[in-house]
PDB file of N, CA and C in Angstrom:
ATOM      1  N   UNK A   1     -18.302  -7.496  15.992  1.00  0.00           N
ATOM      2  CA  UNK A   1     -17.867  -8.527  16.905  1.00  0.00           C
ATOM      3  C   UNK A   1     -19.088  -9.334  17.339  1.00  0.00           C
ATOM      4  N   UNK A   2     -18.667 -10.743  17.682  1.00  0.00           N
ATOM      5  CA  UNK A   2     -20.435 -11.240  18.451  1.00  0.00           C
ATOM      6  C   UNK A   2     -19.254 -12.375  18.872  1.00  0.00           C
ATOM      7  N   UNK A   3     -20.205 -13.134  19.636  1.00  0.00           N
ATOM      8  CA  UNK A   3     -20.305 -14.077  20.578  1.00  0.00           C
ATOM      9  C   UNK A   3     -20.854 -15.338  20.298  1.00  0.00           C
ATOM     10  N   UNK A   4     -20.289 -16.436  20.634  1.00  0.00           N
ATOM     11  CA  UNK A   4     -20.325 -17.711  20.187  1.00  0.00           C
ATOM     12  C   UNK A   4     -20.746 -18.487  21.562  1.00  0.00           C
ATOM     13  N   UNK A   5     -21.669 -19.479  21.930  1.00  0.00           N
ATOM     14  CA  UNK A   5     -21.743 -20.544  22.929  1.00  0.00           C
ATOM     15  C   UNK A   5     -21.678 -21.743  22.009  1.00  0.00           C
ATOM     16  N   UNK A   6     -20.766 -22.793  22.584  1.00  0.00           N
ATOM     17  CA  UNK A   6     -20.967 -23.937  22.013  1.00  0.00           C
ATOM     18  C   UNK A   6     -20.410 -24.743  22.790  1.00  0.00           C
ATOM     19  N   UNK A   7     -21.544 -25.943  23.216  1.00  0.00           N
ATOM     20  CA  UNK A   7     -21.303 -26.796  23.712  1.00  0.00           C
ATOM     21  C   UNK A   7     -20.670 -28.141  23.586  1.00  0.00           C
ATOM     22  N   UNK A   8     -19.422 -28.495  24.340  1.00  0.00           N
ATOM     23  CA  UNK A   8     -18.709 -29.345  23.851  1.00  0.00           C
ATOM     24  C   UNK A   8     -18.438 -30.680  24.886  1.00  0.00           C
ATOM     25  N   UNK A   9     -18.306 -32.163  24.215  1.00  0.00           N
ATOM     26  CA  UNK A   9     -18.040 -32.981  24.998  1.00  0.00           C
ATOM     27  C   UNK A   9     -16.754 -34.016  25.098  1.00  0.00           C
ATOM     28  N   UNK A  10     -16.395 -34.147  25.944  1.00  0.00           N
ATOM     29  CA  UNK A  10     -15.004 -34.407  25.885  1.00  0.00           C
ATOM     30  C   UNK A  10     -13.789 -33.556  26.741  1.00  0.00           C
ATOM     31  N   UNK A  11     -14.502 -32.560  27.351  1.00  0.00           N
ATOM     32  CA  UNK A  11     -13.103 -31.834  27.924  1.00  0.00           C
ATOM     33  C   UNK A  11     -13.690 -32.345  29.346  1.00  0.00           C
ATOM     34  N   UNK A  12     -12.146 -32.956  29.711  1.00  0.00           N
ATOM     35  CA  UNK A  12     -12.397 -33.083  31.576  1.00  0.00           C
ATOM     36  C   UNK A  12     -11.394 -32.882  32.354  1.00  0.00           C
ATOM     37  N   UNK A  13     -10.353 -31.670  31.954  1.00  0.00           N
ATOM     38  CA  UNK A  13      -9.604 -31.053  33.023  1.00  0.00           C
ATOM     39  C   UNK A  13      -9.181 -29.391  32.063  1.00  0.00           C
ATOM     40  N   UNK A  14      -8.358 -29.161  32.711  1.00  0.00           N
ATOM     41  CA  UNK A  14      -8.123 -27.518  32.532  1.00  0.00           C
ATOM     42  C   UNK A  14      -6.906 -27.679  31.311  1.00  0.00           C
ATOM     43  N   UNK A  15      -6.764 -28.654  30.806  1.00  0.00           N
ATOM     44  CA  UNK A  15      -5.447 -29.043  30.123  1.00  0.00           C
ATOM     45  C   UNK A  15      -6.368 -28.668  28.706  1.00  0.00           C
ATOM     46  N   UNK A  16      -7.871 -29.976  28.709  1.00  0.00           N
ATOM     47  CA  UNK A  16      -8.607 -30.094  27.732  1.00  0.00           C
ATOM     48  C   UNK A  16      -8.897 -28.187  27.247  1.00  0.00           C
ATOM     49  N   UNK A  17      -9.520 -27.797  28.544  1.00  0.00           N
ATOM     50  CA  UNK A  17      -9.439 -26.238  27.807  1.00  0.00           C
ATOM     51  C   UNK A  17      -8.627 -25.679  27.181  1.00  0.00           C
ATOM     52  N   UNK A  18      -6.985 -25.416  27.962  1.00  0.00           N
ATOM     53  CA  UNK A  18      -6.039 -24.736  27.137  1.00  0.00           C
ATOM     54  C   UNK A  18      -5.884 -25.450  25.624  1.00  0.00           C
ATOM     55  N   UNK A  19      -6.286 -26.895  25.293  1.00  0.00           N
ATOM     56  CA  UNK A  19      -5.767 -27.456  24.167  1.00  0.00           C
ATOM     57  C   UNK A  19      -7.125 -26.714  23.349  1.00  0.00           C
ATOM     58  N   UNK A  20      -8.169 -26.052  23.765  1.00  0.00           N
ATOM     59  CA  UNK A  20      -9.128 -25.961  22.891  1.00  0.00           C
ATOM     60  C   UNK A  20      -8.453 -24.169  22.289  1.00  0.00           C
ATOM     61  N   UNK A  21      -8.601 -23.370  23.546  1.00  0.00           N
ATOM     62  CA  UNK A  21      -8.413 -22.253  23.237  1.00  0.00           C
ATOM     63  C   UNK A  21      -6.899 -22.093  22.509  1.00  0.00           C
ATOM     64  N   UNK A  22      -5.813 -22.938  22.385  1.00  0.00           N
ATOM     65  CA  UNK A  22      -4.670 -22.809  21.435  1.00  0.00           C
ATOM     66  C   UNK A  22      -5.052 -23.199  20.371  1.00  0.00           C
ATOM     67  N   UNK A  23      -5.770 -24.375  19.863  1.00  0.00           N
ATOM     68  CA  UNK A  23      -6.701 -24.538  18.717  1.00  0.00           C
ATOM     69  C   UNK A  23      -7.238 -23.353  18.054  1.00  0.00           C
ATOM     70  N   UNK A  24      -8.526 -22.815  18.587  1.00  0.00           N
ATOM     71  CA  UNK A  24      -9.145 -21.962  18.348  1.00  0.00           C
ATOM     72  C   UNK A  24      -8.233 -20.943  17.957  1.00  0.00           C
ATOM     73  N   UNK A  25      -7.295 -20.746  18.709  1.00  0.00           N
ATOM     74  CA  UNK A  25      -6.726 -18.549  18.742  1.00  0.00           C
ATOM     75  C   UNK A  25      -6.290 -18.876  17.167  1.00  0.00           C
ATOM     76  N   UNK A  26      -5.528 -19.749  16.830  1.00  0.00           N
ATOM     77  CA  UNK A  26      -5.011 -19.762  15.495  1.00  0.00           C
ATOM     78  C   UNK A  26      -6.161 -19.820  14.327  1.00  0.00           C
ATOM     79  N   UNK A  27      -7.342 -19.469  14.333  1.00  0.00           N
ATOM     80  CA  UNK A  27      -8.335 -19.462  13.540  1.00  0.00           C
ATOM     81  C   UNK A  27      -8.275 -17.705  13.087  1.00  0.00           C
ATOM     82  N   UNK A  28      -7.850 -17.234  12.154  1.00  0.00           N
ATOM     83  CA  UNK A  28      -8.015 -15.738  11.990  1.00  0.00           C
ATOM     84  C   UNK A  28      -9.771 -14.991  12.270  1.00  0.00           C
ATOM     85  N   UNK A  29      -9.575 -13.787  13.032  1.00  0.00           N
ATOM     86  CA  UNK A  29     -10.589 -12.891  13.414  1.00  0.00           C
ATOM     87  C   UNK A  29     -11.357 -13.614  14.862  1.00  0.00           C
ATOM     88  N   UNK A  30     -10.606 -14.774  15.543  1.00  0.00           N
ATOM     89  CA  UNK A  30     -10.886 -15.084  16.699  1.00  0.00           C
ATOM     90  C   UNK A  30     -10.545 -14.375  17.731  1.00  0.00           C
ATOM     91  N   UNK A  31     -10.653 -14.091  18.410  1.00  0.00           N
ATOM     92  CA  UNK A  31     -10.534 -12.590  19.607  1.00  0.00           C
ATOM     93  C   UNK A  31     -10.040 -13.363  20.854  1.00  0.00           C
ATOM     94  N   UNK A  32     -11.006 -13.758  21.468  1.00  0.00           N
ATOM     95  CA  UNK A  32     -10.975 -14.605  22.837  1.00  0.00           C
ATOM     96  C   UNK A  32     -11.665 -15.978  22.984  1.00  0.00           C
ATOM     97  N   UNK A  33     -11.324 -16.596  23.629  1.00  0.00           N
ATOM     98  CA  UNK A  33     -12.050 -18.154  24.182  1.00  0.00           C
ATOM     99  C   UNK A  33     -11.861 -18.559  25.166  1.00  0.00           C
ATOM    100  N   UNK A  34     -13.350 -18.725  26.001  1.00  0.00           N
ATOM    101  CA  UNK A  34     -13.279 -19.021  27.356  1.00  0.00           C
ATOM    102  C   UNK A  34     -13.896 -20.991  27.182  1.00  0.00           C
ATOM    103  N   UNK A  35     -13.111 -21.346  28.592  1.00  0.00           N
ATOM    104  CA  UNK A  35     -14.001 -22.825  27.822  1.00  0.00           C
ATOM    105  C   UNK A  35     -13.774 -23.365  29.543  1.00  0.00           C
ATOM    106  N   UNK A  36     -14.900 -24.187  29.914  1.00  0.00           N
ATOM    107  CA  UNK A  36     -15.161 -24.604  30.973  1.00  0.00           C
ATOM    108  C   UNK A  36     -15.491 -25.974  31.229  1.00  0.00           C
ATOM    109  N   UNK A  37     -14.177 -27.124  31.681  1.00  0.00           N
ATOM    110  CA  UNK A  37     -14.436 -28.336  31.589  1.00  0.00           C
ATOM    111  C   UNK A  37     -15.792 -28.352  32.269  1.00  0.00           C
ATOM    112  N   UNK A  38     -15.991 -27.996  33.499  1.00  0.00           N
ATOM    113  CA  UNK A  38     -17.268 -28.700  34.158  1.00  0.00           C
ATOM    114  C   UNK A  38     -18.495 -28.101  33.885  1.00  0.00           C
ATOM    115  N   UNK A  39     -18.614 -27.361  33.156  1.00  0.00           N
ATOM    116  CA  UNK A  39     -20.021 -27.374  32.531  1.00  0.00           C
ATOM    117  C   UNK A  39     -19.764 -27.529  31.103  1.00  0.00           C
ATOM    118  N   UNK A  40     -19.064 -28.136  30.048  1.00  0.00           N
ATOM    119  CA  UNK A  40     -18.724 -28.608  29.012  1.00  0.00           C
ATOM    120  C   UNK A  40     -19.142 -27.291  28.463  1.00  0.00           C
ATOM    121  N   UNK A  41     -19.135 -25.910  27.929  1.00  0.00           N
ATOM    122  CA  UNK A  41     -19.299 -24.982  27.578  1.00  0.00           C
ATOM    123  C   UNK A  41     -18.303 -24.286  27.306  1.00  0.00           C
ATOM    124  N   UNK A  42     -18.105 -23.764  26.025  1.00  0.00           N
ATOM    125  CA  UNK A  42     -17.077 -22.838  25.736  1.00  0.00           C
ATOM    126  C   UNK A  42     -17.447 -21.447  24.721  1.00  0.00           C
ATOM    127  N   UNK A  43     -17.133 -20.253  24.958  1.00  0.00           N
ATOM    128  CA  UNK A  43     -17.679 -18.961  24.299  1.00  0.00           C
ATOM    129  C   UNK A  43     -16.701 -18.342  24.050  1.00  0.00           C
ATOM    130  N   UNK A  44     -16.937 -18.005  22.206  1.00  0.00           N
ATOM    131  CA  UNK A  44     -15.961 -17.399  21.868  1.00  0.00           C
ATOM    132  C   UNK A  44     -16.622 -16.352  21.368  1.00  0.00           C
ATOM    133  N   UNK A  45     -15.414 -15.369  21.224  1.00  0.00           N
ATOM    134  CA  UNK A  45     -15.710 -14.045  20.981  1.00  0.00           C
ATOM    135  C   UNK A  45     -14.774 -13.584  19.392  1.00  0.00           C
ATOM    136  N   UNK A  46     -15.473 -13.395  18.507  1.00  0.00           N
ATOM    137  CA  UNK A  46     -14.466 -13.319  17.285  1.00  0.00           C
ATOM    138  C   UNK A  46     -15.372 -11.838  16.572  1.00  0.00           C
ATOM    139  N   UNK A  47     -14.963 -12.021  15.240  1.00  0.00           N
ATOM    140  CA  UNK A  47     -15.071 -11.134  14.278  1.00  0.00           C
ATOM    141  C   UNK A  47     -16.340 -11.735  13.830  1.00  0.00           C
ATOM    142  N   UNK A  48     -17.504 -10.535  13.069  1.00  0.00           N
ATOM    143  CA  UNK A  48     -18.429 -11.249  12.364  1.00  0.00           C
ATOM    144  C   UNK A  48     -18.534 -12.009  11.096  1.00  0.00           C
ATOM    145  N   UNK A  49     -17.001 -12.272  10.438  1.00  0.00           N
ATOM    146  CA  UNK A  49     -16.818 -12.610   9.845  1.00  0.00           C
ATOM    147  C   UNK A  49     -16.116 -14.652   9.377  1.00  0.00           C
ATOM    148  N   UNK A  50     -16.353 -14.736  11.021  1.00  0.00           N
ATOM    149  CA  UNK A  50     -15.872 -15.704  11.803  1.00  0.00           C
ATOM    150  C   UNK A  50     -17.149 -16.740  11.331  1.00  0.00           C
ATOM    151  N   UNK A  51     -17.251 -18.063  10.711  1.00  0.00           N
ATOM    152  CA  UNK A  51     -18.244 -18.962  10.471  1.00  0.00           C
ATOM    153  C   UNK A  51     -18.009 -19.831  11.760  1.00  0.00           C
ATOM    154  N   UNK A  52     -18.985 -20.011  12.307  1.00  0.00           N
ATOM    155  CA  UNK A  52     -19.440 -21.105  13.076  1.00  0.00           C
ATOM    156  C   UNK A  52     -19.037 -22.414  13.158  1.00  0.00           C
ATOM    157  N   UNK A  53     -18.680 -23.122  11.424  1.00  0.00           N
ATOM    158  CA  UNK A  53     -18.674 -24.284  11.478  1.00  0.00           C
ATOM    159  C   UNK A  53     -17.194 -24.921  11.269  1.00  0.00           C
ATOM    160  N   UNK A  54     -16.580 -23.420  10.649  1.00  0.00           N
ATOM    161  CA  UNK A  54     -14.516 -23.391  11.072  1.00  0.00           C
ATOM    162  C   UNK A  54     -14.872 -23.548  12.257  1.00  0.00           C
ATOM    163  N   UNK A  55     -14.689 -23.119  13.781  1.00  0.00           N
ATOM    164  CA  UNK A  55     -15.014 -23.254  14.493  1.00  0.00           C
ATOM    165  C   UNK A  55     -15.235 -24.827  15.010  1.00  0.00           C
ATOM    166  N   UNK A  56     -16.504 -25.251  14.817  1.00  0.00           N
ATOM    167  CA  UNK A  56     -17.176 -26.563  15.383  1.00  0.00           C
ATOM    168  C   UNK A  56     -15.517 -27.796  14.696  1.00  0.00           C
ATOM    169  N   UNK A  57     -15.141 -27.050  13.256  1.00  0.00           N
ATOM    170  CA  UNK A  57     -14.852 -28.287  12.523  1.00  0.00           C
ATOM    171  C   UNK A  57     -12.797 -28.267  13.288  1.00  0.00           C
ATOM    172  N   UNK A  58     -13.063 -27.256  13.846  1.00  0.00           N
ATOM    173  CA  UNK A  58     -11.316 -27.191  14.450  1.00  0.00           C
ATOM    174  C   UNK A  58     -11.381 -28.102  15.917  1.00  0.00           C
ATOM    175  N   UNK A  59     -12.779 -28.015  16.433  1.00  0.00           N
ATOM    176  CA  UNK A  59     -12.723 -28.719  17.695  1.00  0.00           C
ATOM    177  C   UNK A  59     -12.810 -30.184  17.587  1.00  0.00           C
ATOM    178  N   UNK A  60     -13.963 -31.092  16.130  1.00  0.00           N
ATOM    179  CA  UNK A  60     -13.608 -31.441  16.194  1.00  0.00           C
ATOM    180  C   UNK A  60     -12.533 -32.593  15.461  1.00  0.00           C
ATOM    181  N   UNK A  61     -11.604 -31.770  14.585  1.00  0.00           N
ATOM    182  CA  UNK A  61     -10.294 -32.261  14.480  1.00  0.00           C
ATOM    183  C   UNK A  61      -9.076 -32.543  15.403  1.00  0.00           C
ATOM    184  N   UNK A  62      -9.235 -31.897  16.633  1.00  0.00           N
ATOM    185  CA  UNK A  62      -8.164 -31.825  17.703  1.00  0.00           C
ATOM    186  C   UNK A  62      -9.112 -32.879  18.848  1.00  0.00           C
ATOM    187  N   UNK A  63     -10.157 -33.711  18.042  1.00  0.00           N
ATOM    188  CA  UNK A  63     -10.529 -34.698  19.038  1.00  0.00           C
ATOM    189  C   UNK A  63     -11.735 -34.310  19.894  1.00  0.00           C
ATOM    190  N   UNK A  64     -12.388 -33.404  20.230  1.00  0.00           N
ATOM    191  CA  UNK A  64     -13.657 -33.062  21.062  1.00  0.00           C
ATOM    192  C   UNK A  64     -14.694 -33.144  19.985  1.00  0.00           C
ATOM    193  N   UNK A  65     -15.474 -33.250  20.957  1.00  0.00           N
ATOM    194  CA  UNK A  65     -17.218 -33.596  19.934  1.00  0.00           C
ATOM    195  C   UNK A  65     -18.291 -32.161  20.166  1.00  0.00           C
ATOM    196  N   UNK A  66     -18.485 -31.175  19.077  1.00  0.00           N
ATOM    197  CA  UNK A  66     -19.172 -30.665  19.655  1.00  0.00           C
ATOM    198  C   UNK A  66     -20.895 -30.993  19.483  1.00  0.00           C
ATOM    199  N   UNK A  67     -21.746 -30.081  20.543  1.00  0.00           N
ATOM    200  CA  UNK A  67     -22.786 -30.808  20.796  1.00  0.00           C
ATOM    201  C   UNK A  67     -23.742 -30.469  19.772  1.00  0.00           C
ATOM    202  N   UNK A  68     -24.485 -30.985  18.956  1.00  0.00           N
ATOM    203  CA  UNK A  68     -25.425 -30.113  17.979  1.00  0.00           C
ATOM    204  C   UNK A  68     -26.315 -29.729  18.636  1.00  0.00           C
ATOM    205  N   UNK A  69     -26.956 -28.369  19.006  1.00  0.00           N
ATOM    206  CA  UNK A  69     -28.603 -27.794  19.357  1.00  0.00           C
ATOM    207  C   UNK A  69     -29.523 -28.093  18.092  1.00  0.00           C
ATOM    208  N   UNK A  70     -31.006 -28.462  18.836  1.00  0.00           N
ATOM    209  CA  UNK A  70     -31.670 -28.779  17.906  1.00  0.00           C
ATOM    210  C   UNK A  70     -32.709 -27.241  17.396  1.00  0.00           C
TER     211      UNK A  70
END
């Protein structure tokens, strides 16, 4: 299991979260997702088998931008 932070822009109410974490759950070996409009941050918790960029590329198809770290 491991843990995901990824920062995202575009969510600005509690609606934007639930639309992320119903996104996300349907990704197989995704576990949990917490996501927090006001600090644009969301952490997921999946399988280690879980790629990063399924992930980045589901958020943003449903419209959010996520943030690249350099």
């Amino acid at each position: 299991m491991k843990e995901m932070e990824i920062k995202v822009n575009g969510m600005v109410c509690g609606g934007c979260e639930n639309r992320i974490k119903n996104a996300l759950s349907t990704i197989d070996g995704v576990k949990n997702v917490e996501a927090d409009h006001n600090t644009g941050v969301m952490k997921v918790s999946c399988e280690d088998s879980v790629n990063r960029e399924v992930i980045e590329e589901k958020i943003d198809d449903i419209g959010f931008e996520v943030v690249k770290e350099d």
